[in-house]
PDB file of N, CA and C in Angstrom:
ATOM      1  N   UNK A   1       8.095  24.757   1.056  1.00  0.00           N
ATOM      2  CA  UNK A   1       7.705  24.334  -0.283  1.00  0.00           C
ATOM      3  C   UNK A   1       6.248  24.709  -0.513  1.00  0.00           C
ATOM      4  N   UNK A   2       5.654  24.557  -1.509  1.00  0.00           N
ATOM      5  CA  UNK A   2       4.621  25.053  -1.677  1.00  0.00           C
ATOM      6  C   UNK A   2       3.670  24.104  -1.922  1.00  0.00           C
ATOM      7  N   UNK A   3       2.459  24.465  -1.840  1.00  0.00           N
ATOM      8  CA  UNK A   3       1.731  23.161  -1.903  1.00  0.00           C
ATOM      9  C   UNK A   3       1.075  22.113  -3.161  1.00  0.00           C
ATOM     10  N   UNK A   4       1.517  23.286  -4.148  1.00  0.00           N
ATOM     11  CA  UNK A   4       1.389  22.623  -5.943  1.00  0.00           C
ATOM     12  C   UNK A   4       2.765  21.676  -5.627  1.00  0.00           C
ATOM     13  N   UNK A   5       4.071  22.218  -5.537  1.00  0.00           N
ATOM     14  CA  UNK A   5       5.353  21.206  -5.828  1.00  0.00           C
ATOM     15  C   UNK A   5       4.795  19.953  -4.361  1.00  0.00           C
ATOM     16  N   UNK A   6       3.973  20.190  -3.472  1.00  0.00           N
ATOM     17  CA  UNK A   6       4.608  19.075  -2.914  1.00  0.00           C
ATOM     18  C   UNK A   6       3.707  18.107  -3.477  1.00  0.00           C
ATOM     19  N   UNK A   7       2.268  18.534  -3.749  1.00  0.00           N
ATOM     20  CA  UNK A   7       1.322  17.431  -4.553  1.00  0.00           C
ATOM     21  C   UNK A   7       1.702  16.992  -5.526  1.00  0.00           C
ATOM     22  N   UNK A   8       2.681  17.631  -6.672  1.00  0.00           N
ATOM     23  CA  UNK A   8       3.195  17.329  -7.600  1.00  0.00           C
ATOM     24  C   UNK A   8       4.388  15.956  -7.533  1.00  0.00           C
ATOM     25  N   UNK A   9       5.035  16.491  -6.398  1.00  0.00           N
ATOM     26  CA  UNK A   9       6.002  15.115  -5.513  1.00  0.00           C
ATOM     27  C   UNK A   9       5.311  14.027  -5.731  1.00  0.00           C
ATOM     28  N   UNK A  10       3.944  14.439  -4.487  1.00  0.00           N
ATOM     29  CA  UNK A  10       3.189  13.229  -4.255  1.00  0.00           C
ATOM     30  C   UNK A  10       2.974  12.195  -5.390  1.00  0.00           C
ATOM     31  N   UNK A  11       2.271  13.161  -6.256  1.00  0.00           N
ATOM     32  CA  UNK A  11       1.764  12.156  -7.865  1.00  0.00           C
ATOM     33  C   UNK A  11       2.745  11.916  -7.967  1.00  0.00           C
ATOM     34  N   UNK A  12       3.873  11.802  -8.403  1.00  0.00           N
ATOM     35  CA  UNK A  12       4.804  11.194  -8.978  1.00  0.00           C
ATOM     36  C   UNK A  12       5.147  10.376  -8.240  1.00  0.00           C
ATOM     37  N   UNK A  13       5.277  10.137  -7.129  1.00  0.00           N
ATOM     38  CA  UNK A  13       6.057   9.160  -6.516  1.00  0.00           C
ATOM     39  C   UNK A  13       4.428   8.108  -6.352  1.00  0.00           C
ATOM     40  N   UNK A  14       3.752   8.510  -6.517  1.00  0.00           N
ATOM     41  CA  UNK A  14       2.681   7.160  -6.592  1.00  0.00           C
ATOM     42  C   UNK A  14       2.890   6.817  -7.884  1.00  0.00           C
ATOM     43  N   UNK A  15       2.570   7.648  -9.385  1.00  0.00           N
ATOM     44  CA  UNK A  15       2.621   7.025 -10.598  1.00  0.00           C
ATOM     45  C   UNK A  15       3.571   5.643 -10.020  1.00  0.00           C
ATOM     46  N   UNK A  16       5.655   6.493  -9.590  1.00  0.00           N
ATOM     47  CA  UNK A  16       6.341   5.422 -10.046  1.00  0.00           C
ATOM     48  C   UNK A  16       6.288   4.300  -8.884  1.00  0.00           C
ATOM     49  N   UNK A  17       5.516   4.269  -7.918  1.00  0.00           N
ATOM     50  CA  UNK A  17       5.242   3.162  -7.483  1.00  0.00           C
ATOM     51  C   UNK A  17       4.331   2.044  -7.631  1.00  0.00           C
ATOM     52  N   UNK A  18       3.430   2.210  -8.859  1.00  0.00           N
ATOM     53  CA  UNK A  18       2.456   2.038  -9.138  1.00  0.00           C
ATOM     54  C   UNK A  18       2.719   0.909 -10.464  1.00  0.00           C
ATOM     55  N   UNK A  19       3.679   1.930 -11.213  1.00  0.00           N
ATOM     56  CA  UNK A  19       4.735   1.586 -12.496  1.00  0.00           C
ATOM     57  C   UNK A  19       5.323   0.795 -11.933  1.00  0.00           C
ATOM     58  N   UNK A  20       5.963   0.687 -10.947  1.00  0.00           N
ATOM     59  CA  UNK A  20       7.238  -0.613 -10.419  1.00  0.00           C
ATOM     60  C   UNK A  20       6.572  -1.666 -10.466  1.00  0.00           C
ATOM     61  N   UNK A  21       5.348  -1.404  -9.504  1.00  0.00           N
ATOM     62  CA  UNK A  21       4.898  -3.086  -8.948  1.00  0.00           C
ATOM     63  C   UNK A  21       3.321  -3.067 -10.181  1.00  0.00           C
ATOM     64  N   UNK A  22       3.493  -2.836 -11.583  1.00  0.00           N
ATOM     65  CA  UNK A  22       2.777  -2.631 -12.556  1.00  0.00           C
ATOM     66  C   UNK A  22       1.322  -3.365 -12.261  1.00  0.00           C
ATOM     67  N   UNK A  23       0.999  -3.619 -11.112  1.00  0.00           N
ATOM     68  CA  UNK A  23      -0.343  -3.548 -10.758  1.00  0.00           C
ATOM     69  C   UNK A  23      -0.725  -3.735  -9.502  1.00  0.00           C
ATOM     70  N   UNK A  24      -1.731  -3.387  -8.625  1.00  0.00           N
ATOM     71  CA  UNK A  24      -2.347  -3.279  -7.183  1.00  0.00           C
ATOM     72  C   UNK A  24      -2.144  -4.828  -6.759  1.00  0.00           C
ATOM     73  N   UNK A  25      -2.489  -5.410  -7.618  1.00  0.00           N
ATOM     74  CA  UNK A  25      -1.813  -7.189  -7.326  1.00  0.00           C
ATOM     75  C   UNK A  25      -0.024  -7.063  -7.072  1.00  0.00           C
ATOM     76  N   UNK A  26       0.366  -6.983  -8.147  1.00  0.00           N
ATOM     77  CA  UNK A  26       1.678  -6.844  -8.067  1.00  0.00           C
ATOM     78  C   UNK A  26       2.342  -6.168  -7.012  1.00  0.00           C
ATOM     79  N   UNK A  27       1.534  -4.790  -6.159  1.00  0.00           N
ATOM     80  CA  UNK A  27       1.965  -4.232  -5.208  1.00  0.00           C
ATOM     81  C   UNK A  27       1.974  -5.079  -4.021  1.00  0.00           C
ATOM     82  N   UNK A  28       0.450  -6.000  -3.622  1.00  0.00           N
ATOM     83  CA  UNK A  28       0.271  -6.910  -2.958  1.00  0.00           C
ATOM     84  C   UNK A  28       1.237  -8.143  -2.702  1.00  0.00           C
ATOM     85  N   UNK A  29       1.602  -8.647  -3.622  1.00  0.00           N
ATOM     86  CA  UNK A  29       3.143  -9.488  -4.075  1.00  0.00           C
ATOM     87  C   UNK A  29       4.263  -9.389  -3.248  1.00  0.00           C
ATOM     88  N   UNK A  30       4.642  -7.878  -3.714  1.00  0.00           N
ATOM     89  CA  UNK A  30       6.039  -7.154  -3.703  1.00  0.00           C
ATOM     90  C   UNK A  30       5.709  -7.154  -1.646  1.00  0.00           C
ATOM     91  N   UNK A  31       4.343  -6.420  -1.181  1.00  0.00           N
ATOM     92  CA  UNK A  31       4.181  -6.532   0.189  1.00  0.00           C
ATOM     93  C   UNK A  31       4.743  -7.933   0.843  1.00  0.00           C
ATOM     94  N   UNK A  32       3.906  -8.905   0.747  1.00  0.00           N
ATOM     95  CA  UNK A  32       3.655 -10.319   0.824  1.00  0.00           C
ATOM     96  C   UNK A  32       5.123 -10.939   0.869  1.00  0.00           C
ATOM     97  N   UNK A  33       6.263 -10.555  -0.310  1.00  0.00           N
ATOM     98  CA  UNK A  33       7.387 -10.946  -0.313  1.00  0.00           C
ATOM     99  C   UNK A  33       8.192 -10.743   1.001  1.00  0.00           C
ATOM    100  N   UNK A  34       8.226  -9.469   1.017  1.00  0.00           N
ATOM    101  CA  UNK A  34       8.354  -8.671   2.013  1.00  0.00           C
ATOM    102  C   UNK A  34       8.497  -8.981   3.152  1.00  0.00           C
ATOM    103  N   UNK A  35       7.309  -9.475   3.672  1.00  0.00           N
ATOM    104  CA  UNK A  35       6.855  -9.926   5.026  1.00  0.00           C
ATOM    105  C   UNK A  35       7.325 -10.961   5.313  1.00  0.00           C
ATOM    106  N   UNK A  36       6.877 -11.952   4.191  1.00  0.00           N
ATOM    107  CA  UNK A  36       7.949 -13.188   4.266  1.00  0.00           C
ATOM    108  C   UNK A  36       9.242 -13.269   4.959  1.00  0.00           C
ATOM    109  N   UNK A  37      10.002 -12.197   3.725  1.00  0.00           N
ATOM    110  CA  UNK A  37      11.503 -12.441   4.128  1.00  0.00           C
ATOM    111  C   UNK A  37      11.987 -11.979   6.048  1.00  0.00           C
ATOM    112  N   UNK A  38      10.876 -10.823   6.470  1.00  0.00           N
ATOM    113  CA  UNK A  38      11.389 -10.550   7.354  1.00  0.00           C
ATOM    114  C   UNK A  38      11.178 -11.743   8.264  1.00  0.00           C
ATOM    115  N   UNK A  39      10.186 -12.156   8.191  1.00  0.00           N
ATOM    116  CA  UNK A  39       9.773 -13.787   9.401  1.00  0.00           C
ATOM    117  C   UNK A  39      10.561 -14.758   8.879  1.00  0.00           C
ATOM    118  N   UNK A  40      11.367 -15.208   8.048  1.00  0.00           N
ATOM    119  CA  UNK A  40      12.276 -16.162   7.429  1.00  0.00           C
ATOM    120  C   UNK A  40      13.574 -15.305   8.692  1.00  0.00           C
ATOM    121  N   UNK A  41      13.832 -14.409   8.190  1.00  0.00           N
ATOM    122  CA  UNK A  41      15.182 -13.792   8.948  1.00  0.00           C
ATOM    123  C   UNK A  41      14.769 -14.082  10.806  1.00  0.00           C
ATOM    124  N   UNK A  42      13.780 -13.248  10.653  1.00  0.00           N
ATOM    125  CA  UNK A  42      13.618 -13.455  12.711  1.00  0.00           C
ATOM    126  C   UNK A  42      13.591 -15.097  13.039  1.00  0.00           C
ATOM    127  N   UNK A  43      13.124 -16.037  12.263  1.00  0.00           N
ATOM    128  CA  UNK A  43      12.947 -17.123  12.754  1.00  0.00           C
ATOM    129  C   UNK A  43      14.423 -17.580  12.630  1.00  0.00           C
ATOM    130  N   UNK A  44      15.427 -17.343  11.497  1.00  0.00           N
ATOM    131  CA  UNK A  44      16.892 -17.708  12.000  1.00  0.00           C
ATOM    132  C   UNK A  44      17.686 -17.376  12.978  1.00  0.00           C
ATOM    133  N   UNK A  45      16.687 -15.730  13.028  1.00  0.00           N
ATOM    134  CA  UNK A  45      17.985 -15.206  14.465  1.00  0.00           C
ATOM    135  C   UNK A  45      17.035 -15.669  15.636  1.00  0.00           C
ATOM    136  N   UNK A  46      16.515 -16.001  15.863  1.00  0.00           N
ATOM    137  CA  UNK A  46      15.756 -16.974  17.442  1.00  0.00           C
ATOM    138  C   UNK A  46      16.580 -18.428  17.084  1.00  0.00           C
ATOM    139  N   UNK A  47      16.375 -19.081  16.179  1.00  0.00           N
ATOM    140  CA  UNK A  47      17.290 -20.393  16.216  1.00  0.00           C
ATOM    141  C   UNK A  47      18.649 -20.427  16.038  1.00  0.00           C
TER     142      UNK A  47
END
């Protein structure tokens, strides 16, 4: 691939990640949720 289409990839897939979690807070959130759920799950499968 070339290196315009793959930067071109790049930007876009940041715009629409950027757009999803519609702000650097919101990205923080969406992380945070995240993390949560996985330590909610490990702490059921140990008990």
């Amino acid at each position: 691939m070339s290196k315009k289409l793959l930067t071109s990839l790049f930007l876009i897939s940041l715009v629409s990640i950027f757009t999803g979690c519609n702000t650097i807070e919101g990205a923080g959130e969406d992380l945070e949720s995240g993390g949560e759920a996985i330590q909610r799950e490990s702490r059921e499968a140990r008990d």
